[in-house]
Protein backbone atom coordinates (compact mmCIF):
# COMPACT_ATOMS: atom_id res chain seq x y z
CA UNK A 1 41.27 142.07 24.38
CA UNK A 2 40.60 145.14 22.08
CA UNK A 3 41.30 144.68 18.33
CA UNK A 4 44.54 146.61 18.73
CA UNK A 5 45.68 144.16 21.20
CA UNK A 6 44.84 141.55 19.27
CA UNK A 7 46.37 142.69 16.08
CA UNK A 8 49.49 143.54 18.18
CA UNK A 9 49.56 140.07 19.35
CA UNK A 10 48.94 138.55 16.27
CA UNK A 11 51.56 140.26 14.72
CA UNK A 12 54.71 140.10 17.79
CA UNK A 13 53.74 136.18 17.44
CA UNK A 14 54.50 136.33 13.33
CA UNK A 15 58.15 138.08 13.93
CA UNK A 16 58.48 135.76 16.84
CA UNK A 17 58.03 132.76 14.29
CA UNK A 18 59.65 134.53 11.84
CA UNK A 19 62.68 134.57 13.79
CA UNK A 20 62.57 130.66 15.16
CA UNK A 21 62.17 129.76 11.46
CA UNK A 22 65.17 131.79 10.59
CA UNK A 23 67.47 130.78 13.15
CA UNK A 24 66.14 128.04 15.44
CA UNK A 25 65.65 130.60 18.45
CA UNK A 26 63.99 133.71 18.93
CA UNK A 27 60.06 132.62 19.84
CA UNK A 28 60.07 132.98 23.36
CA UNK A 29 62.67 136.54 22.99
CA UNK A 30 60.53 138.40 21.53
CA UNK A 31 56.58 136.59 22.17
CA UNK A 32 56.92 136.54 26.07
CA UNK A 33 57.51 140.57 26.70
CA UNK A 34 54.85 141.37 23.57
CA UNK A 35 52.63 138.53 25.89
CA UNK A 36 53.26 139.29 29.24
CA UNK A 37 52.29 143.18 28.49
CA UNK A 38 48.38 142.19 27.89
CA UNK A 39 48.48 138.89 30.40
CA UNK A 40 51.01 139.61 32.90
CA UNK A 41 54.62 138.02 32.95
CA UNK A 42 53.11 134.06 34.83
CA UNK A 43 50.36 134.03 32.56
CA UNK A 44 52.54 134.92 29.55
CA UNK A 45 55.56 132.51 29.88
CA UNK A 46 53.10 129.39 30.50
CA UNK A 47 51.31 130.60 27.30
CA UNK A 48 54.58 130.97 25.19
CA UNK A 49 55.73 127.00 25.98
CA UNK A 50 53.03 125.87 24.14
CA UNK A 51 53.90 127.59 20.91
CA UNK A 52 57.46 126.39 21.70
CA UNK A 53 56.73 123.06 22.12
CA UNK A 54 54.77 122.78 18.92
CA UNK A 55 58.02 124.82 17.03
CA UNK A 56 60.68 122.92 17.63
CA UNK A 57 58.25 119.95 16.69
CA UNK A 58 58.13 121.64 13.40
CA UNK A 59 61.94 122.34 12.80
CA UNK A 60 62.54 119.01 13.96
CA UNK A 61 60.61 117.14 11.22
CA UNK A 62 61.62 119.79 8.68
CA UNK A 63 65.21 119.13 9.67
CA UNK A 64 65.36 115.41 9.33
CA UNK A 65 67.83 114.72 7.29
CA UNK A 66 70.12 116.07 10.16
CA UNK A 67 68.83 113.31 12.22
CA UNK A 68 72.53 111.62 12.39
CA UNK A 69 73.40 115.29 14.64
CA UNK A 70 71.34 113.41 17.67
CA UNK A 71 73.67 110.84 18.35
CA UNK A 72 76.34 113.44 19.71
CA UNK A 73 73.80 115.47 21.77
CA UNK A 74 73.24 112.81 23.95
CA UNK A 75 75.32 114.75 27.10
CA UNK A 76 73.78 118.17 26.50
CA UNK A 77 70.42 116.78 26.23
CA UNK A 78 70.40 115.31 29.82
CA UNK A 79 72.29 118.53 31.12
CA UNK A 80 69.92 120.58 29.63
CA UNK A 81 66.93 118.61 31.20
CA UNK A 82 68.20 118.40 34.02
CA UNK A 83 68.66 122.46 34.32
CA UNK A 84 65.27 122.97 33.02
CA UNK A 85 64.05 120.94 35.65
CA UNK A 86 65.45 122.34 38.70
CA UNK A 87 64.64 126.20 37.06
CA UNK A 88 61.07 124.81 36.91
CA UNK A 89 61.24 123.92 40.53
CA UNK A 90 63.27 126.30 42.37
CA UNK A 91 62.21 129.26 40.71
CA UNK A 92 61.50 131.31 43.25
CA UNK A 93 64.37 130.25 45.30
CA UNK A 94 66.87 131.56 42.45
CA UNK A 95 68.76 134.71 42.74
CA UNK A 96 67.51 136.23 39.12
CA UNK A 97 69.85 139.42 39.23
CA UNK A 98 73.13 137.33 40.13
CA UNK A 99 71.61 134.33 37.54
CA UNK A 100 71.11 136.74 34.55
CA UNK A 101 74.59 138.69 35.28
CA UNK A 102 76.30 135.10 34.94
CA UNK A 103 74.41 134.15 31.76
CA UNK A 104 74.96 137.31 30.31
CA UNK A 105 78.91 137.31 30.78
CA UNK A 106 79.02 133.27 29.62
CA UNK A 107 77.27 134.22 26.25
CA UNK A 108 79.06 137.22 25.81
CA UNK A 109 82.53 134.98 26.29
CA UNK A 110 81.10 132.39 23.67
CA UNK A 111 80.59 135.23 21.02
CA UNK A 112 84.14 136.87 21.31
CA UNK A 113 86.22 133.42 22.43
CA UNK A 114 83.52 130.45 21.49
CA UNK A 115 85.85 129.53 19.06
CA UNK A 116 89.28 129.29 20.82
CA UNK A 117 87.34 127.40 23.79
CA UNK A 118 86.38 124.90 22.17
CA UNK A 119 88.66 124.22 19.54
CA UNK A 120 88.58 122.73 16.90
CA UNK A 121 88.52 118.97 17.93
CA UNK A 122 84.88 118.62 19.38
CA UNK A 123 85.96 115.14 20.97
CA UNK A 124 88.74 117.14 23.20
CA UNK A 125 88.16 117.08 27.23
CA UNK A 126 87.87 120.73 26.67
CA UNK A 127 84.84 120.93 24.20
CA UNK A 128 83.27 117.58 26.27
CA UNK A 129 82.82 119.15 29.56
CA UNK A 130 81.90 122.97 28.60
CA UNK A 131 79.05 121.57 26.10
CA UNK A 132 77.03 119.87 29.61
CA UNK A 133 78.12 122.93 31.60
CA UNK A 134 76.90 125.28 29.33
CA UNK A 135 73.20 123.73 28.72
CA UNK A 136 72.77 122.72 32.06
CA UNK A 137 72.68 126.57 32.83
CA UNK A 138 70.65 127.42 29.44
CA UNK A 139 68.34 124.80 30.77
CA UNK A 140 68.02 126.75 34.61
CA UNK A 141 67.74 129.88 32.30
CA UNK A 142 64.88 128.52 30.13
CA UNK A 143 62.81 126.70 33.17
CA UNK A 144 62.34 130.05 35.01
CA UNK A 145 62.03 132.62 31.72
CA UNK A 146 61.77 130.37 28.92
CA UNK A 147 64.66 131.72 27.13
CA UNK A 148 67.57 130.10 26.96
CA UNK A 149 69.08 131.02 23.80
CA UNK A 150 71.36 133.92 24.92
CA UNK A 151 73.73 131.24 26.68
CA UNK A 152 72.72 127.78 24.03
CA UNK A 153 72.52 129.93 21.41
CA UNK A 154 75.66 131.57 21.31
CA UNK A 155 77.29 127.90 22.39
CA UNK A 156 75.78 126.40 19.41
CA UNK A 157 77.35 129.25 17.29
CA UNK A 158 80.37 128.70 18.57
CA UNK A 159 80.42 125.28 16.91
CA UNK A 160 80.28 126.25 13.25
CA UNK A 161 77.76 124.42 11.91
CA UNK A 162 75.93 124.69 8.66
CA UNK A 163 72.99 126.77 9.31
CA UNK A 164 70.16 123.72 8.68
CA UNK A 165 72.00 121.82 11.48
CA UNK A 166 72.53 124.83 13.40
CA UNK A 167 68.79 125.20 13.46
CA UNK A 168 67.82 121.41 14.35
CA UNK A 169 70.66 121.10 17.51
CA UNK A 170 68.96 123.80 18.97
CA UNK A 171 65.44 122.34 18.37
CA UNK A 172 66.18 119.30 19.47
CA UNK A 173 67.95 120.95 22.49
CA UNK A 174 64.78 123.45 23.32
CA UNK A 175 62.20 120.53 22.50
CA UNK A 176 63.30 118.37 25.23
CA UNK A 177 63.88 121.49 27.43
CA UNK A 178 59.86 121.90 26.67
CA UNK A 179 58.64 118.87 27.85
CA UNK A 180 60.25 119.39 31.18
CA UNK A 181 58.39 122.55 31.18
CA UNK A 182 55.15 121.45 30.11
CA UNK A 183 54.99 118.70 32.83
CA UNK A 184 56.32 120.86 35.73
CA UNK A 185 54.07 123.63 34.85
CA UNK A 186 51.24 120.91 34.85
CA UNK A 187 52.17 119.48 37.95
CA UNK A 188 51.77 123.31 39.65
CA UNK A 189 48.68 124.06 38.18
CA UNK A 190 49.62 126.63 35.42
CA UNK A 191 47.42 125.52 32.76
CA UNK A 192 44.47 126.60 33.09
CA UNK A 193 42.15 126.22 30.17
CA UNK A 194 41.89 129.79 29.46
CA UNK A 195 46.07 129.55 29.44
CA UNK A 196 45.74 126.11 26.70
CA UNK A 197 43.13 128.43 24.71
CA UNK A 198 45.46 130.77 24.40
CA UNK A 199 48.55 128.90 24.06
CA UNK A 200 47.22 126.90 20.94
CA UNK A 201 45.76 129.89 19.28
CA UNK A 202 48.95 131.15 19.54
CA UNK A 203 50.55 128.34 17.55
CA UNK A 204 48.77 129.56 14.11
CA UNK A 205 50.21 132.78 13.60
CA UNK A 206 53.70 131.73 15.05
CA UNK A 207 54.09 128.07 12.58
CA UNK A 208 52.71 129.97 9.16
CA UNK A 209 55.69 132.99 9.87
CA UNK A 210 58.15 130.29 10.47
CA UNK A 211 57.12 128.58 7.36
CA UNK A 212 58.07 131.75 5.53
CA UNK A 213 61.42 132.03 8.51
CA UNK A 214 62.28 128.28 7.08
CA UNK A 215 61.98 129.57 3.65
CA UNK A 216 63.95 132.84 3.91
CA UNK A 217 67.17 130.91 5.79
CA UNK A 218 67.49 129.04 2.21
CA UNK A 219 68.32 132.22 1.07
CA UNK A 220 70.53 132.82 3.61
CA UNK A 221 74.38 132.19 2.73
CA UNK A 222 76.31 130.64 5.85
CA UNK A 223 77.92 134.41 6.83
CA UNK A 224 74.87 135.80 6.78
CA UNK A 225 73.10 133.39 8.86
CA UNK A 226 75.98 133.85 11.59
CA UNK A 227 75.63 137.58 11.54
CA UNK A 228 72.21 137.32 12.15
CA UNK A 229 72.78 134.92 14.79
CA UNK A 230 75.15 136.89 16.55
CA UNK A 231 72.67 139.96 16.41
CA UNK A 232 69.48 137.99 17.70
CA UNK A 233 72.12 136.45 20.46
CA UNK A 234 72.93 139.94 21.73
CA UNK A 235 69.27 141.03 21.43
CA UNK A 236 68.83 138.26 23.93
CA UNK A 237 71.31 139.19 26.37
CA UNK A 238 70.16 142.87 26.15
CA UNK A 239 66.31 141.62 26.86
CA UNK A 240 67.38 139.33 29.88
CA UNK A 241 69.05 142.14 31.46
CA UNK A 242 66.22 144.44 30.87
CA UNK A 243 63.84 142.34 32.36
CA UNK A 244 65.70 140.84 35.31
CA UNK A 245 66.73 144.68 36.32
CA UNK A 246 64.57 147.31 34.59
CA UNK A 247 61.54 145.07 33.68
């Protein structure tokens, strides 16, 4: 790499943490296209899960005191494992044009109906079944791109939580969602050490911008936060689509 594609590395992996810190999501949106374009789209999402994994580490200990959150997430935990599983398998069995046009329409329904789907009542049939449903596909969606936060994210949205608990369901979600990918990228052979190098050099510039992302979502009052949510949300959708059909 030349210095300018270092420094434009360096600093695509800063908004990238920037944005996780902020909102919970964002790392793998906007790191994996600035990655792939100097290492090639393989090379670049088996690099990104590493700064992923370590994350989500951080906004999970930084989110502690929402610990109590976990006991509910039980059902979208396994669904979402279980999706991220089979997308790490059957990746190249999956019909990526037909996938993203589904994903797409499901988090653009969340954003204009989340609400009225799942009610108010969490514990309703309604809200119990979409909730599995929902990150069993954001779990195909981030075991063959990584990204899974146009359909999770705009799910967890839908919910209305405080932003701080906003922030650790979807860390807790994508850190389990990780480890699948970490071992099934193992077990094919992805990570070579040249890929780890990378990968964990990419971890310093992403957790000291999320430090500062963590910081500025204090700031943040609740409408705010959900405005910005909603934007990076539809940022997602538009980058899926771009990849899967102009990419």
């Amino acid at each position: 790499m030349g210095p300018v594609e270092l420094i434009v590395l360096i600093v695509g992996l800063a908004v990238a943490g920037l944005a996780k810190g902020i909102s919970g999501f964002g790392l793998p949106l906007i790191a994996t296209p600035i990655l792939a374009g100097v290492f090639g789209p393989r090379m670049a999402v088996s690099i990104v899960t590493i700064p992923i994994f370590a994350a989500n580490s951080l906004l999970l200990v930084q989110g502690f005191r929402s610990r109590g959150l976990l006991r509910g997430l039980a059902p979208l935990i396994v669904t979402s494992v279980i999706g991220t599983a089979i997308g790490t398998l059957l990746l190249a069995k999956l019909d990526q044009r037909a996938f993203a046009i589904l994903i797409s329409a499901m988090a653009a329904l969340f954003l204009a109906r989340g609400d009225r789907l799942l009610g108010d009542d969490q514990d309703a049939l309604r809200a119990r079944i979409l909730g599995p449903v929902i990150c069993f596909f954001g779990g195909v969606l981030q075991g063959t791109t990584s990204i899974a936060s146009p359909l999770v994210g705009s799910y967890v949205h839908a919910r209305r939580l405080r932003p701080a608990e906003f922030v650790f369901v979807l860390a807790a979600l994508f850190e389990f969602n990780s480890i699948v990918q970490l071992i099934g990228y193992s077990l094919q052979g992805l990570y070579t050490p040249e890929i780890v190098t990378l990968g964990l050099l990419a971890v310093v510039p992403t957790l000291l911008a999320m430090g500062v992302g963590i910081y500025a979502r204090g700031k943040l009052n609740e409408a705010v936060f959900r405005k910005f949510i909603v934007a990076l949300v539809v940022v997602a959708v538009v980058n899926l689509l771009w990849r899967t059909f102009l990419g």
